[in-house]
Every structure is written in structure tokens, then in C-alpha cells.
C-alpha atoms as a PDB file:
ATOM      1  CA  UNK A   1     151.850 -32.402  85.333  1.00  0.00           C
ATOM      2  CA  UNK A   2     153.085 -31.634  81.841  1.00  0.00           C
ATOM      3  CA  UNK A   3     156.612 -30.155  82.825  1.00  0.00           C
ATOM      4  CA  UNK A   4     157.646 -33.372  84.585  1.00  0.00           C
ATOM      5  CA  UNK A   5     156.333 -35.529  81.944  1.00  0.00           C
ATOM      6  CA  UNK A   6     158.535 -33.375  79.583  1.00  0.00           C
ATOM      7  CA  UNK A   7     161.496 -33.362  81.783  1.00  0.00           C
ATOM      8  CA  UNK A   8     161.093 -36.860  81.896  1.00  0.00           C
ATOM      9  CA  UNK A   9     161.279 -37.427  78.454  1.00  0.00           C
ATOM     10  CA  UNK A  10     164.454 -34.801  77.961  1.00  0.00           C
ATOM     11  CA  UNK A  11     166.102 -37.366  81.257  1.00  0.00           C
ATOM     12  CA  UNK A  12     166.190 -33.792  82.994  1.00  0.00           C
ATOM     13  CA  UNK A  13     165.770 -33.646  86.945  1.00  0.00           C
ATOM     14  CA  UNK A  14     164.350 -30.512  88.033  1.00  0.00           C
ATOM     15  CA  UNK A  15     163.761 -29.464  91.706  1.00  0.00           C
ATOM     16  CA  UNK A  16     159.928 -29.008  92.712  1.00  0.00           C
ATOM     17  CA  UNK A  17     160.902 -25.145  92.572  1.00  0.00           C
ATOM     18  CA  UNK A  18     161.997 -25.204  88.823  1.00  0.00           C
ATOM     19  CA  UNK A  19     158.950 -27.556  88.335  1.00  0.00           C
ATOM     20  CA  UNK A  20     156.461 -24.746  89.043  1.00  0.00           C
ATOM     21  CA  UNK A  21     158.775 -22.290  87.439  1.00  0.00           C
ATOM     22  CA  UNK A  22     158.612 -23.662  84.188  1.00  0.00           C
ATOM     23  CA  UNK A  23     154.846 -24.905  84.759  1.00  0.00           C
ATOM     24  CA  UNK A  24     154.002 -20.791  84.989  1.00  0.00           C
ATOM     25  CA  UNK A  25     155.699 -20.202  81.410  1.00  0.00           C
ATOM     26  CA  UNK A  26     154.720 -22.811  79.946  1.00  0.00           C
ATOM     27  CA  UNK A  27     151.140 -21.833  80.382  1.00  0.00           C
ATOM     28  CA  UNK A  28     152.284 -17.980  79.331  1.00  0.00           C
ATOM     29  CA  UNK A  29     153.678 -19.964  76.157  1.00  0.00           C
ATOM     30  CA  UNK A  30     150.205 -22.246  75.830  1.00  0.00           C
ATOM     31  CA  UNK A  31     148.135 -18.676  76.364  1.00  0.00           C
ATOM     32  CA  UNK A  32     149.785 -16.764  73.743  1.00  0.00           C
ATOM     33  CA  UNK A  33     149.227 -19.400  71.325  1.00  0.00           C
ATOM     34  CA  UNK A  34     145.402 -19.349  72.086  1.00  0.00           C
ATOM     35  CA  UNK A  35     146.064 -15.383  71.278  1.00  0.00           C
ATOM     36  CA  UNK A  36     147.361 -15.988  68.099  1.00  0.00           C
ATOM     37  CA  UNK A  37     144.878 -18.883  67.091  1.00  0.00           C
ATOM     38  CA  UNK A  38     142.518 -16.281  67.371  1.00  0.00           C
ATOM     39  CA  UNK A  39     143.941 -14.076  64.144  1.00  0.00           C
ATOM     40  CA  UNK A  40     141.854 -13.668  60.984  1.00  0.00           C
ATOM     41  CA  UNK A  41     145.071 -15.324  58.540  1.00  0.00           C
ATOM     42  CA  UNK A  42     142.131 -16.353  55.656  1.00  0.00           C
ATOM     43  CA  UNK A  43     143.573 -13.918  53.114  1.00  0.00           C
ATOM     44  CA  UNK A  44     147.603 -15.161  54.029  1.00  0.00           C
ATOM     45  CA  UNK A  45     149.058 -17.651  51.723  1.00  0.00           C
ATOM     46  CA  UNK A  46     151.206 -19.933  53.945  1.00  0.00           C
ATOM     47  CA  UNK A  47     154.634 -19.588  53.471  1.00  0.00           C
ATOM     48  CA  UNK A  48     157.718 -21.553  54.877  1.00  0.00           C
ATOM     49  CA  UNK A  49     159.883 -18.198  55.278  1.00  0.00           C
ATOM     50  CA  UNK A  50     158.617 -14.505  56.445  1.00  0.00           C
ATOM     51  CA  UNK A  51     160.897 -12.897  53.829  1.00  0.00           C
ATOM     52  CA  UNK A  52     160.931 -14.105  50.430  1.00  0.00           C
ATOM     53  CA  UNK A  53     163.955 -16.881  49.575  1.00  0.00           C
ATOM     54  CA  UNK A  54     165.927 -16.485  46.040  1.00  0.00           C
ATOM     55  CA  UNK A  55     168.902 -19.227  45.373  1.00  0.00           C
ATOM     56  CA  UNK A  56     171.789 -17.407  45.706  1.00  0.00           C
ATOM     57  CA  UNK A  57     174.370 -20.551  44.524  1.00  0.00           C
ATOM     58  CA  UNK A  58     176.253 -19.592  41.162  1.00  0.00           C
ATOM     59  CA  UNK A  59     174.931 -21.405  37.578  1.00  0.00           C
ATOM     60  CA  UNK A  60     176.709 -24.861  37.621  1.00  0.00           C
ATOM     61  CA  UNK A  61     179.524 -24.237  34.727  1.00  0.00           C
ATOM     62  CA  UNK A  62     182.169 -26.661  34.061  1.00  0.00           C
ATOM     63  CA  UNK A  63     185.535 -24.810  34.934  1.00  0.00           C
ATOM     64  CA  UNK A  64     189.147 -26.155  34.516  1.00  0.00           C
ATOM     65  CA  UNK A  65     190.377 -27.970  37.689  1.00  0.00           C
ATOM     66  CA  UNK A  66     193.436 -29.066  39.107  1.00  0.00           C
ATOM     67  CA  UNK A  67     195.843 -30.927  36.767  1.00  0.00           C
ATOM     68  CA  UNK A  68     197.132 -34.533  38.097  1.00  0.00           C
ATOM     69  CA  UNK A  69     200.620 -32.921  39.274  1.00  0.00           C
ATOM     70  CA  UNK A  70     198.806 -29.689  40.792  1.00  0.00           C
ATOM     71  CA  UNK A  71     196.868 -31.681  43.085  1.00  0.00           C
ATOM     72  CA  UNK A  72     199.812 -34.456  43.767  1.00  0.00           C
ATOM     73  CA  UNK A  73     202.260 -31.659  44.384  1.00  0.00           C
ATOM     74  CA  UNK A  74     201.924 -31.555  48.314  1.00  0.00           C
ATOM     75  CA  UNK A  75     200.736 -35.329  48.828  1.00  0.00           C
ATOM     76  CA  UNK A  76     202.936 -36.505  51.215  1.00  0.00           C
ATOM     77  CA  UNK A  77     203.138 -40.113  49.359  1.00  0.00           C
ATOM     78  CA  UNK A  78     201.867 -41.191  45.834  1.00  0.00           C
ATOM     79  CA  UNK A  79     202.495 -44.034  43.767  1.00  0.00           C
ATOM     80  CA  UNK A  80     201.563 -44.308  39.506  1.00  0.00           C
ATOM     81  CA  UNK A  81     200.074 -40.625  40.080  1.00  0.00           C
ATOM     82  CA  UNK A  82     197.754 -41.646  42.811  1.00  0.00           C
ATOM     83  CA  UNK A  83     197.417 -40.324  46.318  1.00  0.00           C
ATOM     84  CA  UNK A  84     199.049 -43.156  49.048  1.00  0.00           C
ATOM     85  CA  UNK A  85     197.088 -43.507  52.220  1.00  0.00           C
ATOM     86  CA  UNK A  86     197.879 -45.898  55.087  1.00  0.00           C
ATOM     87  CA  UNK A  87     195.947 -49.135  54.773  1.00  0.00           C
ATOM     88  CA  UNK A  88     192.909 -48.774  57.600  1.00  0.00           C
ATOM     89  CA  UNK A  89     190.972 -51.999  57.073  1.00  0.00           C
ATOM     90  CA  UNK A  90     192.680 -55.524  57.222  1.00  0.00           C
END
């Protein structure tokens, strides 16, 4: 039975009920799929996206950042105009 094999594999218990359940929809799913196998799609170029995709990022310009003060002004602790962070690793 392909449901409890799959449930298996997800580590999902299902009750005999929701077994047979999902065993109807799944072949609704598996029929609908033999539907669609059954389309004429020779003259369709495949395509990762129905809609076509444009990159919508902005052109990478260099822009003036943050001066050394500007971004030490709210560090809580710095030393020789360096951010100060609690030692982690011994």
C-alpha cells in the first residue's frame, strides 16, 4: 500500500480510516496526472515560471557608507575604533 509506505517514510501514524482516506486522493492525484500526460505540449517551450521573470534588484553602484564614528556611535563598547564583543571561544 503506497500511503503507508509514505507515511512510513514521513514517521507519520495514521489510523486504518485515514489510510484509505488518503489512498482515495491519492489515486484522484495519480488520475489527473494521467489526464494531463495526455496534452499535446509539442509546440510549448518549457519554462521554469508560468509568467515571465525580469530581475528586479537595483544596478550594483558603489554609494558612500557609514563613516567609522557613524557606525561606532551606538556600539555599546569599542576599543582603537573597533566594535568590542564578549570573548565566546576559549
Amino acid at each position: 500500500m503506497d500511503v503507508r509506505y509514505i507515511a512510513h517514510l514521513a514517521r507519520l501514524e495514521l489510523t486504518d480510516e485515514e489510510a484509505a482516506l488518503f489512498q482515495a486522493q491519492l489515486g484522484q492525484i495519480l488520475a489527473y496526472v494521467d489526464q494531463l500526460k495526455q496534452l499535446d505540449v509539442s509546440g510549448i517551450e518549457p519554462t521554469a515560471h508560468a509568467v515571465p521573470r525580469v530581475n528586479v534588484m537595483r544596478a550594483d553602484e558603489p554609494r558612500p557608507g557609514l563613516s567609522r564614528e557613524e557606525a561606532l556611535a551606538n556600539a555599546p563598547a569599542r576599543t582603537n575604533g573597533l566594535f568590542l564583543v564578549p570573548k565566546i571561544v576559549e
